[in-house]
Protein backbone atom coordinates (compact mmCIF):
# COMPACT_ATOMS: atom_id res chain seq x y z
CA UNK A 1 12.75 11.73 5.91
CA UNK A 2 9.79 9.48 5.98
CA UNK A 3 5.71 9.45 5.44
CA UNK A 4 2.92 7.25 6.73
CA UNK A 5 0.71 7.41 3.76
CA UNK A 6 -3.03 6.03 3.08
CA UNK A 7 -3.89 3.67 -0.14
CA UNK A 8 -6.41 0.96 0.15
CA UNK A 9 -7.54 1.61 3.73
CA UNK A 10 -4.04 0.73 4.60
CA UNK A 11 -1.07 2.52 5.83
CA UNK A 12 2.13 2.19 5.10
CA UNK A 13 5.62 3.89 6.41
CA UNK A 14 7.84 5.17 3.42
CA UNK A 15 10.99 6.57 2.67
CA UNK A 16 12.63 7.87 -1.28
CA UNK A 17 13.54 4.79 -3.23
CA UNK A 18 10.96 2.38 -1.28
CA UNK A 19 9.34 -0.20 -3.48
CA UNK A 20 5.79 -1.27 -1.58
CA UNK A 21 2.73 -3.40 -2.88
CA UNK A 22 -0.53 -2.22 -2.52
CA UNK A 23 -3.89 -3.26 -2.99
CA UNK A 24 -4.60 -2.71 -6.67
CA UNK A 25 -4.76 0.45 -8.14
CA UNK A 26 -6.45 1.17 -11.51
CA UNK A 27 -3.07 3.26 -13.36
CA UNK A 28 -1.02 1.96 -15.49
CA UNK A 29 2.21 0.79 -15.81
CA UNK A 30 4.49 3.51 -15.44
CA UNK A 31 2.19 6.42 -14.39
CA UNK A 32 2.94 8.38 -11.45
CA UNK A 33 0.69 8.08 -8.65
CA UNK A 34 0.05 11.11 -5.67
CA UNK A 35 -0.67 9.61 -2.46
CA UNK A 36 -2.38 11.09 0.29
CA UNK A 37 0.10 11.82 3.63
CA UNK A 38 -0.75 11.09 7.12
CA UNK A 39 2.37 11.84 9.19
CA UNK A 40 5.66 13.45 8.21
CA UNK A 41 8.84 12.34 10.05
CA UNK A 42 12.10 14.17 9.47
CA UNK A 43 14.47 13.13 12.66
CA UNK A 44 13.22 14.23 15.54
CA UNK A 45 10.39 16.54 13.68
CA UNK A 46 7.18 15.68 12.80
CA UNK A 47 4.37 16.90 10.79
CA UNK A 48 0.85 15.74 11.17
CA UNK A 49 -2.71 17.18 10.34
CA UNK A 50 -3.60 20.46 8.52
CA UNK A 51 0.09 21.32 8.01
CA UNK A 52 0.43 18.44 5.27
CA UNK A 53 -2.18 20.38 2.95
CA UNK A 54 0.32 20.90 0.36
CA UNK A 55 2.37 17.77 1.03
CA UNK A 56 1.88 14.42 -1.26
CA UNK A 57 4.22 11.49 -2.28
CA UNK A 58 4.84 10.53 -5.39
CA UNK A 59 5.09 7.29 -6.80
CA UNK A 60 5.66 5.06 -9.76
CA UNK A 61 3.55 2.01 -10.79
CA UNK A 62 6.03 -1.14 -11.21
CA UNK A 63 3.67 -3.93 -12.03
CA UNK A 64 0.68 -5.70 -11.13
CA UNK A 65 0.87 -9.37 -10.29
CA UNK A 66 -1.05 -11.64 -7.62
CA UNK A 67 0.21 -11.88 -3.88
CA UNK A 68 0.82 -14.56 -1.66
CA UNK A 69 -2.33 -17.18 -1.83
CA UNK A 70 -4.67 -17.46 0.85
CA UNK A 71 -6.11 -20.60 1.68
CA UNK A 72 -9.72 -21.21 3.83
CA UNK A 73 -10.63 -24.71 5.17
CA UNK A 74 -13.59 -24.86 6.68
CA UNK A 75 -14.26 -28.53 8.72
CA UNK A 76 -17.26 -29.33 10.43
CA UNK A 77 -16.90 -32.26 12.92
CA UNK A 78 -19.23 -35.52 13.10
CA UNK A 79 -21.16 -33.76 9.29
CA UNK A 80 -18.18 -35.50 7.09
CA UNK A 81 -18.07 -31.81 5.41
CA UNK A 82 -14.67 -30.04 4.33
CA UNK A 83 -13.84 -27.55 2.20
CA UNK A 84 -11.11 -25.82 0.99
CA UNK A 85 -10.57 -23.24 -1.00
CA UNK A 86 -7.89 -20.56 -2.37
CA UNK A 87 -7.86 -16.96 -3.06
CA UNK A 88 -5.00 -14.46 -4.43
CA UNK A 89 -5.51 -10.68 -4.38
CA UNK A 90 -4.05 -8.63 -7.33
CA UNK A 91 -1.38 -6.09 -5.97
CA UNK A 92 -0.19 -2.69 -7.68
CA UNK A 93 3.85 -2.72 -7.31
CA UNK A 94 4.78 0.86 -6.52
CA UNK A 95 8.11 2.50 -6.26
CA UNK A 96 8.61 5.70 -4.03
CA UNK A 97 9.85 8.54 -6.14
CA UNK A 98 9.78 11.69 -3.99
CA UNK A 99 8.28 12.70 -0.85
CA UNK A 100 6.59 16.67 -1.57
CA UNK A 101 7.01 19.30 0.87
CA UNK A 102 4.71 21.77 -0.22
């Protein structure tokens, strides 16, 4: 069984025992998280809309560290002008503990 879930304005596709980063997340180390679920995929069943009232994921907050770094250079031609700079987002380390059925 799997879930699309929402966190962050992203989605993400998750099954028990995933571990997934998201954008940061104000818990705290070891509290369990509820997610909201989009889409419910069990084989060749699916669940989407109204039917997933009742229906949430739970999940378990890892760590928080910084991702991958992101790097903008900007050049402007014939103007002798370059910059550069660097940026890493903080990410919430989650770990899928159960999908809900409710």
């Amino acid at each position: 069984m799997y879930a699309i879930i929402r966190t962050g304005n992203k989605q993400y596709r998750v099954e028990k025992g995933d571990r997934i980063a998201v954008e940061r997340l104000p818990n705290q180390v070891g509290d369990q998280v509820k997610l909201e679920v989009l889409f419910l995929g069990d084989g060749d069943k699916y669940t989407v809309g109204k039917d997933l009232a009742n229906t949430s994921v739970v999940a378990q907050v890892l760590d928080e560290r910084k991702g991958k770094k992101v790097i903008s250079f900007d050049y402007r031609n014939k103007h002798r002008r370059r910059t550069t700079r660097g940026h890493r987002q903080i990410e919430t380390h989650l770990e899928i503990k159960d999908i809900a059925v409710g």
